[in-house]
Protein backbone atom coordinates (compact mmCIF):
# COMPACT_ATOMS: atom_id res chain seq x y z
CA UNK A 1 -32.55 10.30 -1.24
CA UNK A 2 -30.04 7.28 -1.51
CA UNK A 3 -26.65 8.77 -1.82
CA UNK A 4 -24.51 7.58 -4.34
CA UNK A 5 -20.75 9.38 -3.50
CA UNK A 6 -19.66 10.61 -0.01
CA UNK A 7 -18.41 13.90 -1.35
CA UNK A 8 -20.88 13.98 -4.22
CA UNK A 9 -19.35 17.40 -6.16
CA UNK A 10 -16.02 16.13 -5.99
CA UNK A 11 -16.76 12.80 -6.55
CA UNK A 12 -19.44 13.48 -9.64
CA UNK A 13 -17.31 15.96 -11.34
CA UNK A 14 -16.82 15.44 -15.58
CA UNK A 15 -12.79 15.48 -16.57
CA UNK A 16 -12.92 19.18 -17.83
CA UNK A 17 -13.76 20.15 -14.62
CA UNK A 18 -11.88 18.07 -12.13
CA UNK A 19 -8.55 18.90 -14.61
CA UNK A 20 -9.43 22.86 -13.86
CA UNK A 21 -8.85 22.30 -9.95
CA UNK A 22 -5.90 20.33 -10.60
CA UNK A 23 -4.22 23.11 -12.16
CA UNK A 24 -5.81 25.69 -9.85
CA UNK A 25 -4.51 23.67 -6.55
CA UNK A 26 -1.12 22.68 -8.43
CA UNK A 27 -0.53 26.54 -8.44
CA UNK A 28 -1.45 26.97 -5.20
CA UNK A 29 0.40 24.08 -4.12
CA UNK A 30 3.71 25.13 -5.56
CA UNK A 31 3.19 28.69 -3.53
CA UNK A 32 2.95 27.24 -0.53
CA UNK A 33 6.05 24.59 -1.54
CA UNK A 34 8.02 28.07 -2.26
CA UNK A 35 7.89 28.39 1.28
CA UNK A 36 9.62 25.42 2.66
CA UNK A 37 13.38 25.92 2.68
CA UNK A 38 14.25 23.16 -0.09
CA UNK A 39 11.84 24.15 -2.73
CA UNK A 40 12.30 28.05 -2.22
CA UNK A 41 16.26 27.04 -3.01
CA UNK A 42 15.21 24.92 -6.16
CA UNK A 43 12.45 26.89 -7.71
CA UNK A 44 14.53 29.99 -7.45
CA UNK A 45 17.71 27.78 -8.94
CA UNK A 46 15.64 26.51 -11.64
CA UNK A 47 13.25 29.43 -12.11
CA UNK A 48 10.48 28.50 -11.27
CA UNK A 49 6.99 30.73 -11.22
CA UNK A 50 4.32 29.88 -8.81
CA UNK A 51 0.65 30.86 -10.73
CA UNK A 52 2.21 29.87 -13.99
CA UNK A 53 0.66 27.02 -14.57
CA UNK A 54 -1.99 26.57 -16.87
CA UNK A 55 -2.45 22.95 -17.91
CA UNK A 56 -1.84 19.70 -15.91
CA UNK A 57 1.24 18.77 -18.64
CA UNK A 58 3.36 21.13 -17.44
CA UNK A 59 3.46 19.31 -14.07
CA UNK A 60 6.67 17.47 -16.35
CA UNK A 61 8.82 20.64 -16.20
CA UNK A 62 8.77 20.65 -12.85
CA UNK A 63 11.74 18.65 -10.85
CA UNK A 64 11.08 15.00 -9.45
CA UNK A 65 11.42 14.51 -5.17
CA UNK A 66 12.92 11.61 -3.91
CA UNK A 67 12.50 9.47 -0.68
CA UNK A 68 16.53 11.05 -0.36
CA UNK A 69 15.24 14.32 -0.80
CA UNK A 70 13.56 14.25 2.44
CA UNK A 71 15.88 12.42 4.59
CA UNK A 72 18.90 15.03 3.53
CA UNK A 73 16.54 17.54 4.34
CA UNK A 74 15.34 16.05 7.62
CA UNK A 75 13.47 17.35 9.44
CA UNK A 76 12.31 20.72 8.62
CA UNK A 77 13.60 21.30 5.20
CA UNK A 78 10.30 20.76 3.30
CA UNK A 79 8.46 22.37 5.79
CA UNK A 80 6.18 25.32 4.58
CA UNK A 81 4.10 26.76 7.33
CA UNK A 82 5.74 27.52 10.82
CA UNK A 83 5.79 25.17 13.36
CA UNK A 84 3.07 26.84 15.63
CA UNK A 85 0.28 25.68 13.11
CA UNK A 86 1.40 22.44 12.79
CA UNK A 87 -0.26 20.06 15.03
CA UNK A 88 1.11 16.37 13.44
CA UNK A 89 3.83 14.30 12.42
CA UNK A 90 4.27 10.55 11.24
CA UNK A 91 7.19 9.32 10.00
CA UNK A 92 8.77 5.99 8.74
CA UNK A 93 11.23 4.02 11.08
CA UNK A 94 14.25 5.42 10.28
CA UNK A 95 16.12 2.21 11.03
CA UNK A 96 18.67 3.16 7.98
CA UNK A 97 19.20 7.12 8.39
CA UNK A 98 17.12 9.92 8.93
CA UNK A 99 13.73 8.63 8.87
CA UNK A 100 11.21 10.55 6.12
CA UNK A 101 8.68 12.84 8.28
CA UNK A 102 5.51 14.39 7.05
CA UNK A 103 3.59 17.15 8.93
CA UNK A 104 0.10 18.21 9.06
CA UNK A 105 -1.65 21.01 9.79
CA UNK A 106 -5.81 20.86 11.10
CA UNK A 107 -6.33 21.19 7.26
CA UNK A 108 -4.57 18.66 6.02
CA UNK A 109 -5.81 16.27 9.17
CA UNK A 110 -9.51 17.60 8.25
CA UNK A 111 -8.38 16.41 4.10
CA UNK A 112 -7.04 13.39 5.10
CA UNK A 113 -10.15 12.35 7.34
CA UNK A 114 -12.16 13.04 4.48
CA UNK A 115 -10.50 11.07 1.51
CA UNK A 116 -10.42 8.19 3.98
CA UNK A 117 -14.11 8.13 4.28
CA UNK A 118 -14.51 8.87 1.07
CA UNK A 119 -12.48 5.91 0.26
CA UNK A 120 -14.85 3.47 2.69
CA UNK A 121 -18.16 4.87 1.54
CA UNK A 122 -16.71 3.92 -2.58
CA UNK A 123 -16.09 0.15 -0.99
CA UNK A 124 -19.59 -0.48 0.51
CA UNK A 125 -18.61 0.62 3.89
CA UNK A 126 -21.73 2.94 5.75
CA UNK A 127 -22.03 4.05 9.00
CA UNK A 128 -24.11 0.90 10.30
CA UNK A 129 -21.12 -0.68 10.20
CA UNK A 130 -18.99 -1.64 13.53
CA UNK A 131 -15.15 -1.30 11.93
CA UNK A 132 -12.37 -2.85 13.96
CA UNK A 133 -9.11 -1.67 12.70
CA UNK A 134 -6.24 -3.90 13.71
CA UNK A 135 -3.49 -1.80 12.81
CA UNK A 136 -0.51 -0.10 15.02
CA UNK A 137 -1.27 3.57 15.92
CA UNK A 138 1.17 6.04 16.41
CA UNK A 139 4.29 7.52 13.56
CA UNK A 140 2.80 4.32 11.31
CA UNK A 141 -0.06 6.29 9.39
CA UNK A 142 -2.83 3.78 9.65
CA UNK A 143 -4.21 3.47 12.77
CA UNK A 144 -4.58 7.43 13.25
CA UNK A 145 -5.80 7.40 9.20
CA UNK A 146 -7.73 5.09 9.15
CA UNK A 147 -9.53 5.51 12.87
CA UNK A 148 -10.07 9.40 11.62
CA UNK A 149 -11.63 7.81 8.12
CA UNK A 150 -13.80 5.90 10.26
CA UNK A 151 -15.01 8.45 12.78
CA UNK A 152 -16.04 10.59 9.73
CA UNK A 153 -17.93 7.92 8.21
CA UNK A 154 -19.91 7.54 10.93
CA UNK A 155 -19.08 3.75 11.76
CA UNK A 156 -18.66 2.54 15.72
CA UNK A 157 -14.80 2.11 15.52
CA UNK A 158 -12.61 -0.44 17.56
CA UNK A 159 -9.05 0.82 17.67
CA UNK A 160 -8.01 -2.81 18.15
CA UNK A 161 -4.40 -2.18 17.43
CA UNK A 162 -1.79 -4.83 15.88
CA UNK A 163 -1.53 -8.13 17.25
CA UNK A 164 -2.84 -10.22 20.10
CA UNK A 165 -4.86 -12.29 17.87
CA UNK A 166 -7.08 -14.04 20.60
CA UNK A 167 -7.82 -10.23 21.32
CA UNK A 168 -8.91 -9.59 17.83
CA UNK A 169 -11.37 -12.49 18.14
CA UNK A 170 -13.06 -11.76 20.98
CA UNK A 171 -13.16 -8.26 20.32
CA UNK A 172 -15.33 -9.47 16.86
CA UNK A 173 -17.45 -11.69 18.38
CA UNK A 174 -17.96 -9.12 21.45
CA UNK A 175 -19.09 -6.32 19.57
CA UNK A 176 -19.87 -8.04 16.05
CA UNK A 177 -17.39 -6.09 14.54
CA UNK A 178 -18.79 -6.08 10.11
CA UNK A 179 -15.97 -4.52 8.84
CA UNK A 180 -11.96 -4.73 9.38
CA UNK A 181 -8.69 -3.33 8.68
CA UNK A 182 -5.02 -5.18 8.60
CA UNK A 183 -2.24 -5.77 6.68
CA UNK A 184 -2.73 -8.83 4.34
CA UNK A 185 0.19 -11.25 5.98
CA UNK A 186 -1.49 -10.85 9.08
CA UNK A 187 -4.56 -12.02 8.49
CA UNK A 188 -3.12 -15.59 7.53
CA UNK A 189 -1.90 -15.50 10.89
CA UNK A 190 -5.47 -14.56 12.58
CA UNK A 191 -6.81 -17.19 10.80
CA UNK A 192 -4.73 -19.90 11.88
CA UNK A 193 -5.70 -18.47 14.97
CA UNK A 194 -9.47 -18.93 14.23
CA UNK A 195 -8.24 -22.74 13.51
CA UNK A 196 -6.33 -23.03 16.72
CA UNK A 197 -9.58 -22.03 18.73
CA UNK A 198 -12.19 -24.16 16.39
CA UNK A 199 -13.58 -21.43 14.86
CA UNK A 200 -14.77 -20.24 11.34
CA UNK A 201 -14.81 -16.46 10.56
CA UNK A 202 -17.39 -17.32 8.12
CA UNK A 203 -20.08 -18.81 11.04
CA UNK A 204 -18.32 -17.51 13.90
CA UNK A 205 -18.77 -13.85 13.14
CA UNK A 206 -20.54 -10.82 11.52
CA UNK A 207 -17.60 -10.23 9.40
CA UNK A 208 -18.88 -9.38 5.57
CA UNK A 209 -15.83 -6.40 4.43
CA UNK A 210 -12.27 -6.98 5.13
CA UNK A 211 -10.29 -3.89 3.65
CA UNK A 212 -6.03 -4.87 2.89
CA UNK A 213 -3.36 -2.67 2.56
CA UNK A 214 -0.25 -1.24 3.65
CA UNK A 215 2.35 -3.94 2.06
CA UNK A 216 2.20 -5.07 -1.38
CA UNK A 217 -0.17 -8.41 -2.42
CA UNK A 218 -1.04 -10.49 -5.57
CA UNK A 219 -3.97 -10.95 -6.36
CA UNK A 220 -4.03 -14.59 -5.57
CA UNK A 221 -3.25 -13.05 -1.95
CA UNK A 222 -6.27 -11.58 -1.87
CA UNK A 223 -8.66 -14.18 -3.54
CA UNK A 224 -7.23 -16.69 -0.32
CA UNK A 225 -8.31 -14.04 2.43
CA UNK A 226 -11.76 -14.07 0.67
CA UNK A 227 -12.13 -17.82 0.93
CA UNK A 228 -10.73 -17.87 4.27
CA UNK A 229 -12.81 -15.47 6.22
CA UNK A 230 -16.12 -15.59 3.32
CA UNK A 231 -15.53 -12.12 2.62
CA UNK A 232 -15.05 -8.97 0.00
CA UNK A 233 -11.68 -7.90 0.81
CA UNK A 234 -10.90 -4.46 -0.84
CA UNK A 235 -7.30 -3.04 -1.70
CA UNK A 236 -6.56 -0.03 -0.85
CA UNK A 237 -2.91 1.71 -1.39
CA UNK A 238 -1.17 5.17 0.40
CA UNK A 239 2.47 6.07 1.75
CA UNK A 240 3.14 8.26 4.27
CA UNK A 241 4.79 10.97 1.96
CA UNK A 242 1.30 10.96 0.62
CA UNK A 243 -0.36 11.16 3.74
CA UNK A 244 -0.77 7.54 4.12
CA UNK A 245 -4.09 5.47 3.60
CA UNK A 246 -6.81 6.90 1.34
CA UNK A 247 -4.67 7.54 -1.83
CA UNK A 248 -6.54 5.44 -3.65
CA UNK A 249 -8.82 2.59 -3.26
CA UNK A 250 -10.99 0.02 -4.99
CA UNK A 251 -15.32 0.50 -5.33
CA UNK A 252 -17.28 -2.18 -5.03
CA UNK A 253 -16.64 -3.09 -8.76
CA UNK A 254 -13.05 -4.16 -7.49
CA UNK A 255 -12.01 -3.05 -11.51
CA UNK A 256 -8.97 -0.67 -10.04
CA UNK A 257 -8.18 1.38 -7.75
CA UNK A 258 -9.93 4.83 -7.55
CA UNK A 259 -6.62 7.56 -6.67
CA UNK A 260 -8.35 10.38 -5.58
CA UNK A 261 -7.48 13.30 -8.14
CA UNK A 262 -8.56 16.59 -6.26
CA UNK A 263 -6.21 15.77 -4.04
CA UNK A 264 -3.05 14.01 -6.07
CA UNK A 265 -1.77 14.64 -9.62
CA UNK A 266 -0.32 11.17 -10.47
CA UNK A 267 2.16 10.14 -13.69
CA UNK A 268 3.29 6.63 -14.44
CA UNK A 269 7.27 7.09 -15.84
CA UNK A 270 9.63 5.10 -17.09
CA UNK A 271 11.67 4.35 -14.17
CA UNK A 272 14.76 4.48 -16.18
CA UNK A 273 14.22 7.34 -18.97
CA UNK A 274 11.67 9.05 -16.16
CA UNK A 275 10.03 9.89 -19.57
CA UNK A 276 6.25 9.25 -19.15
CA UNK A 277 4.21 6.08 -20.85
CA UNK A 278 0.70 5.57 -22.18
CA UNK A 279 -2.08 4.53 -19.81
CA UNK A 280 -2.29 0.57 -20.09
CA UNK A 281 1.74 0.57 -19.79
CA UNK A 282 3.53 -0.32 -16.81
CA UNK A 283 6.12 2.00 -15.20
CA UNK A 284 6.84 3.93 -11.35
CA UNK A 285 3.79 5.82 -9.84
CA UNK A 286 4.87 9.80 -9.51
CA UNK A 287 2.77 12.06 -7.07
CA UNK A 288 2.06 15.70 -6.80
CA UNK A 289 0.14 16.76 -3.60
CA UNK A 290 -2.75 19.15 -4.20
CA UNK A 291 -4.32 19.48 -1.46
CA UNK A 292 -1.80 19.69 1.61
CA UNK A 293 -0.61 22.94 2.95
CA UNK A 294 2.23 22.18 5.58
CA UNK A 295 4.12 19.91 3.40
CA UNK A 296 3.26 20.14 0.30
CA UNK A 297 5.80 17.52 -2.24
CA UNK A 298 6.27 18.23 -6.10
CA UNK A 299 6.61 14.92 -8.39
CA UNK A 300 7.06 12.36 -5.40
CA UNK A 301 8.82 9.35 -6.74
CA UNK A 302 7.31 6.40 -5.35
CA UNK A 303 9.03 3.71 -6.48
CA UNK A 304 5.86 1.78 -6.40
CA UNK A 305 5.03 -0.08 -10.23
CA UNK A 306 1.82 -0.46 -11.93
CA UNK A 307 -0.28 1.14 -14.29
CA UNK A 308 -3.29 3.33 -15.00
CA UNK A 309 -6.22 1.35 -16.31
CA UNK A 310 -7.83 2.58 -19.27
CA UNK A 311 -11.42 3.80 -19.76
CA UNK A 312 -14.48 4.09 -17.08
CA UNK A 313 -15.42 2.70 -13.73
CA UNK A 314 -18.44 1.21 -14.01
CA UNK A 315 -19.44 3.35 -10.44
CA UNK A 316 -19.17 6.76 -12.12
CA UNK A 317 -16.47 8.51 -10.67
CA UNK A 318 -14.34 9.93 -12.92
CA UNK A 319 -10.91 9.43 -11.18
CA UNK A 320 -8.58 7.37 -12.68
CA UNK A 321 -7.63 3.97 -11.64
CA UNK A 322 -4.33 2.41 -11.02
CA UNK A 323 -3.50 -1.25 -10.68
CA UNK A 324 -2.50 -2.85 -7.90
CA UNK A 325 1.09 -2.28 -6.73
CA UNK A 326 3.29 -4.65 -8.60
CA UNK A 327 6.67 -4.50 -7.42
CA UNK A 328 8.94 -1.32 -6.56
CA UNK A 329 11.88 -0.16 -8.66
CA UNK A 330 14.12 -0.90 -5.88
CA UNK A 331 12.88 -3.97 -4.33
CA UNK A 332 13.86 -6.14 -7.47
CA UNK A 333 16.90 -8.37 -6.92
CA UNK A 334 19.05 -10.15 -9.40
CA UNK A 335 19.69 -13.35 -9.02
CA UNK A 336 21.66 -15.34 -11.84
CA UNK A 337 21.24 -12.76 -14.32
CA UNK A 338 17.32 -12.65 -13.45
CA UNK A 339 15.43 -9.50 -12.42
CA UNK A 340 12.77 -10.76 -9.97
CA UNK A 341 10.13 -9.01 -7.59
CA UNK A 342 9.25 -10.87 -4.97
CA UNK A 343 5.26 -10.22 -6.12
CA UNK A 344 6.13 -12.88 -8.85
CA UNK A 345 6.89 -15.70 -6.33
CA UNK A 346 4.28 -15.32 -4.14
CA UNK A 347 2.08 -15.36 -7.07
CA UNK A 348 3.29 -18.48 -8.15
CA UNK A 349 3.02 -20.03 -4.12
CA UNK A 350 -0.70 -18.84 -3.63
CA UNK A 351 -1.69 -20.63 -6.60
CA UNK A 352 -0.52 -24.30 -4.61
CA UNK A 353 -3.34 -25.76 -2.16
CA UNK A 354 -0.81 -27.01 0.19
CA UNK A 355 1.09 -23.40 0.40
CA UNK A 356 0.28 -21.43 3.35
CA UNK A 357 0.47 -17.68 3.64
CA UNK A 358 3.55 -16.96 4.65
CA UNK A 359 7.11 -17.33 2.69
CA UNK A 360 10.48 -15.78 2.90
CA UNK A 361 13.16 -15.44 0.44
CA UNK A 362 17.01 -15.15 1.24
CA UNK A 363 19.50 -14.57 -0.88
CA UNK A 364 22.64 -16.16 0.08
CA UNK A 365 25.73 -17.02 -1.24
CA UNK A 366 26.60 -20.92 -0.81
CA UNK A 367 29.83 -22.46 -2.20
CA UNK A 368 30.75 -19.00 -3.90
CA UNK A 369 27.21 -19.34 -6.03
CA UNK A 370 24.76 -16.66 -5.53
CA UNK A 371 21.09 -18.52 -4.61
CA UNK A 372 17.64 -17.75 -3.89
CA UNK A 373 16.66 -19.96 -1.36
CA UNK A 374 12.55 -19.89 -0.96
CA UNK A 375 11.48 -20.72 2.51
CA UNK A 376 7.75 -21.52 2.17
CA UNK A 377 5.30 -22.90 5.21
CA UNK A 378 2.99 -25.37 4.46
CA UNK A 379 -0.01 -27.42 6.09
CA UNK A 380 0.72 -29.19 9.22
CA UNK A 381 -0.02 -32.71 7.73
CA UNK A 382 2.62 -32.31 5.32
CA UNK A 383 4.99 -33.50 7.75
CA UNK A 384 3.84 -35.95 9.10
CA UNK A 385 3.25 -38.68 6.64
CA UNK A 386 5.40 -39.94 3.63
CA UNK A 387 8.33 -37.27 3.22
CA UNK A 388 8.74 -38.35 -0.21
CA UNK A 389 5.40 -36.55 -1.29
CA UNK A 390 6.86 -33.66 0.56
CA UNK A 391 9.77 -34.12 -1.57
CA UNK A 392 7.67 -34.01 -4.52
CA UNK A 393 5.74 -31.07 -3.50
CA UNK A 394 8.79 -28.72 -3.25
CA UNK A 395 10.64 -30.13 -6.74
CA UNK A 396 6.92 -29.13 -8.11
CA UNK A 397 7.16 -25.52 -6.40
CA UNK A 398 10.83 -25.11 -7.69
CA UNK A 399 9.70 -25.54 -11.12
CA UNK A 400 6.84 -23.35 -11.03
CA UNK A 401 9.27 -20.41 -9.52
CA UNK A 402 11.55 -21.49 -12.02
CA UNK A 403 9.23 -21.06 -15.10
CA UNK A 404 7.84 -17.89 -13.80
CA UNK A 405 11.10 -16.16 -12.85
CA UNK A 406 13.56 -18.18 -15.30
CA UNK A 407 16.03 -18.74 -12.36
CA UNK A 408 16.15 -21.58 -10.37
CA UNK A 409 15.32 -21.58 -6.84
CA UNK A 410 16.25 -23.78 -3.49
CA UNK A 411 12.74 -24.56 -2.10
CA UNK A 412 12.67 -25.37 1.53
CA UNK A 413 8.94 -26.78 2.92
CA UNK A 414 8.48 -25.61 6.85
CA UNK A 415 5.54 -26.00 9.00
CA UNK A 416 3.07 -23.63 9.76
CA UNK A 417 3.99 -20.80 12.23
CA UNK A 418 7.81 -21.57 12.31
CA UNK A 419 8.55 -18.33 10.00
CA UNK A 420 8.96 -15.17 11.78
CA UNK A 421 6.21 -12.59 11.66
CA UNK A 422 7.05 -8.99 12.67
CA UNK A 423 3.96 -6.76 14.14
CA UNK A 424 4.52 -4.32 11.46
CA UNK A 425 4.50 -4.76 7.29
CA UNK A 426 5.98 -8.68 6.47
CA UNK A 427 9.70 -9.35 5.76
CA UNK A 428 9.55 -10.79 2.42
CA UNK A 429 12.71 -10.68 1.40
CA UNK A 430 16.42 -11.15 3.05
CA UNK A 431 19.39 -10.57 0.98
CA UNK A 432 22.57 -12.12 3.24
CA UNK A 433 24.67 -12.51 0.15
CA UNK A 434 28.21 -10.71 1.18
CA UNK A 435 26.30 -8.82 3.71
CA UNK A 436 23.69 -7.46 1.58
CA UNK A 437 26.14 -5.31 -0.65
CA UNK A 438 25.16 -7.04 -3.75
């Protein structure tokens, strides 16, 4: 019999029912959370009942975390179970405090393994597959996510790693690697690298599944990864305070992403009021954990934006969809009175033929002015013909930004390969106005 879910009761279950776990795991998630030392001080300050609840609304009488929450309380604040059973930690950098440091338990590894293959079975993904995931292993969350996602699937995995492009080629065309896993800016970079080496992805290798993740990308991003390598590529979205990859992902209907609701209670707020908004509307991304017992976090604000997408999946599965990540609350500048998100320009650049993937934006401050100055490669040839047409090219870019954003931009053209690429997620933004204060 053909199977149609990876975790077919969880993944088949009607709204009534998969609402009745959520409020039987919320209750026992805020037991365990009465353990940790922060929310033992705050549910006792704010009277708060473990067992009480009885319908998923009342998740909005229960106090919001923030990303500050867990760096005051660093490290073992939030901690619920005692160190002997954990057997796990990833954490962010840390490069601006106390970095934010989730632990896990052999449950919540065994959870975590399981959403993530859940998450590559939904996308076409089966256990014929050979899945090279080039991603950095270690505190980052998806190489060890992903590689345990894989490993339950069934697939023959190639912990590739980040970086070393050449690598990454020969490594596909080795072991016919069907399926990978990067970061989005990266992959403009690997291709070039195909380029460099007279290659084409599409003739070159087995490649037929790309899945993207880990930084924010338009849509336009992903549409030019598909033409470049002639493949589905399939967004998927987690954070580390969530566990990390395998939060929620798109089927093979690409209509949404699936956020898997047995194991996270999600709201969409007002980022301002914090009140909550109708599905369709646009607002910040709240999380509840449900299914994670040596950490467990109550009302997680993500500062991620986007929306939950009304009505069915065509695939069945009755857990909502969200739409693809925006902009965050606090990544949005202002520049000349204008909010922008940096998601705006690079859908506006990824729309132009001649725009390659990779752009920067600094904010500086030139002749006492604040300016956004948009540093944009594009194709080698560009440069050397007549400049004028490269003239023409960026005036037609700064009016694009311009109309999209309503604040006018200084457009510099570069070639190919001459903006910085870090290992890691991309630097999209650089704000060296006054230091950064403003």
């Amino acid at each position: 019999m053909k199977k149609t879910y990876w975790e077919e009761e969880l993944e088949g279950f009607n709204r009534e029912s998969l609402e009745n776990l959520q409020v039987e795991r919320l209750n026992k998630t805020l037991g365990n959370a009465m353990r940790s030392p922060y929310y033992k001080k705050l549910f006792k300050a704010k009277g708060i009942k473990p067992g009480t609840i009885k319908s998923v609304a009342q998740i909005r009488d229960l106090p919001f975390t923030t990303k500050q929450d867990l760096r005051d309380n660093f490290p073992y604040g939030f901690l619920s179970l005692p160190k002997k059973e954990i057997i796990r930690l990833h954490s962010s950098s840390g490069t601006t405090g106390n970095p934010t440091v989730i632990f896990h338990n052999r449950h919540d590894i065994n959870s975590w393994a399981n959403l993530m293959a859940r998450s590559l079975f939904c996308a076409g993904v089966r256990d014929t597959d050979v899945f090279q995931n080039i991603s950095g292993y270690g505190l980052f969350t998806g190489g060890l996510g992903f590689q345990y996602g894989i490993e339950r699937l069934g697939c023959l995995s190639i912990p590739a790693g980040a970086g070393n492009s050449l690598r990454q080629i020969k490594l596909m065309q080795d072991y016919g690697t069907t399926v990978a896993h990067a970061i989005p800016s990266y992959l403009g970079r690997l291709y070039e690298v195909f380029e460099q080496q007279n290659l084409d992805p599409k003739k070159d290798t087995l490649l037929h599944t790309l899945v993207i993740g880990a930084e924010p990308h338009t849509e336009e991003q992903r549409l030019r990864i598909e033409e470049m390598f002639g493949v589905k590529a399939y967004n998927s979205y987690g954070l580390s305070e969530m566990n990390g990859p395998g939060v929620a992902f798109e089927c093979t209907y690409q209509n949404g992403l699936h956020i898997w609701e047995d194991a996270f209670l999600i709201e969409i707020v007002n980022p301002d009021t914090l009140e909550p908004v109708p599905d369709g509307e646009y607002g910040e991304l709240v999380m509840t954990t449900l299914d994670r017992e040596a950490m467990p976090i109550i009302r997680y604000r993500t500062r991620d934006i986007t929306r939950i997408i009304p009505g069915e999946c065509k695939c069945g599965r009755v857990h909502r969809r969200i739409d693809r990540i925006v902009g965050r609350s606090d990544d949005m500048f202002i520049i000349k009175g204008c909010n922008v998100f940096p998601m705006q320009i690079e859908g506006v650049l990824l729309k132009i033929p001649e725009v390659n993937t990779n752009y920067l934006i600094n904010l500086e401050t030139i002749n006492g002015i604040d300016e956004m100055v948009v540093n944009v490669e594009v194709n080698k040839e560009w440069f050397t013909g007549d400049l004028r047409k490269l003239d023409l090219l960026a005036k037609q870019i700064t009016a694009k930004i311009r109309d999209e954003v309503l604040a006018k931009p200084i457009v510099k053209l570069v070639e190919p390969g001459t903006i910085p690429q870090p290992e890691g997620k991309a630097v999209r933004v650089k704000d060296k106005r006054n230091n950064g204060l403003k």
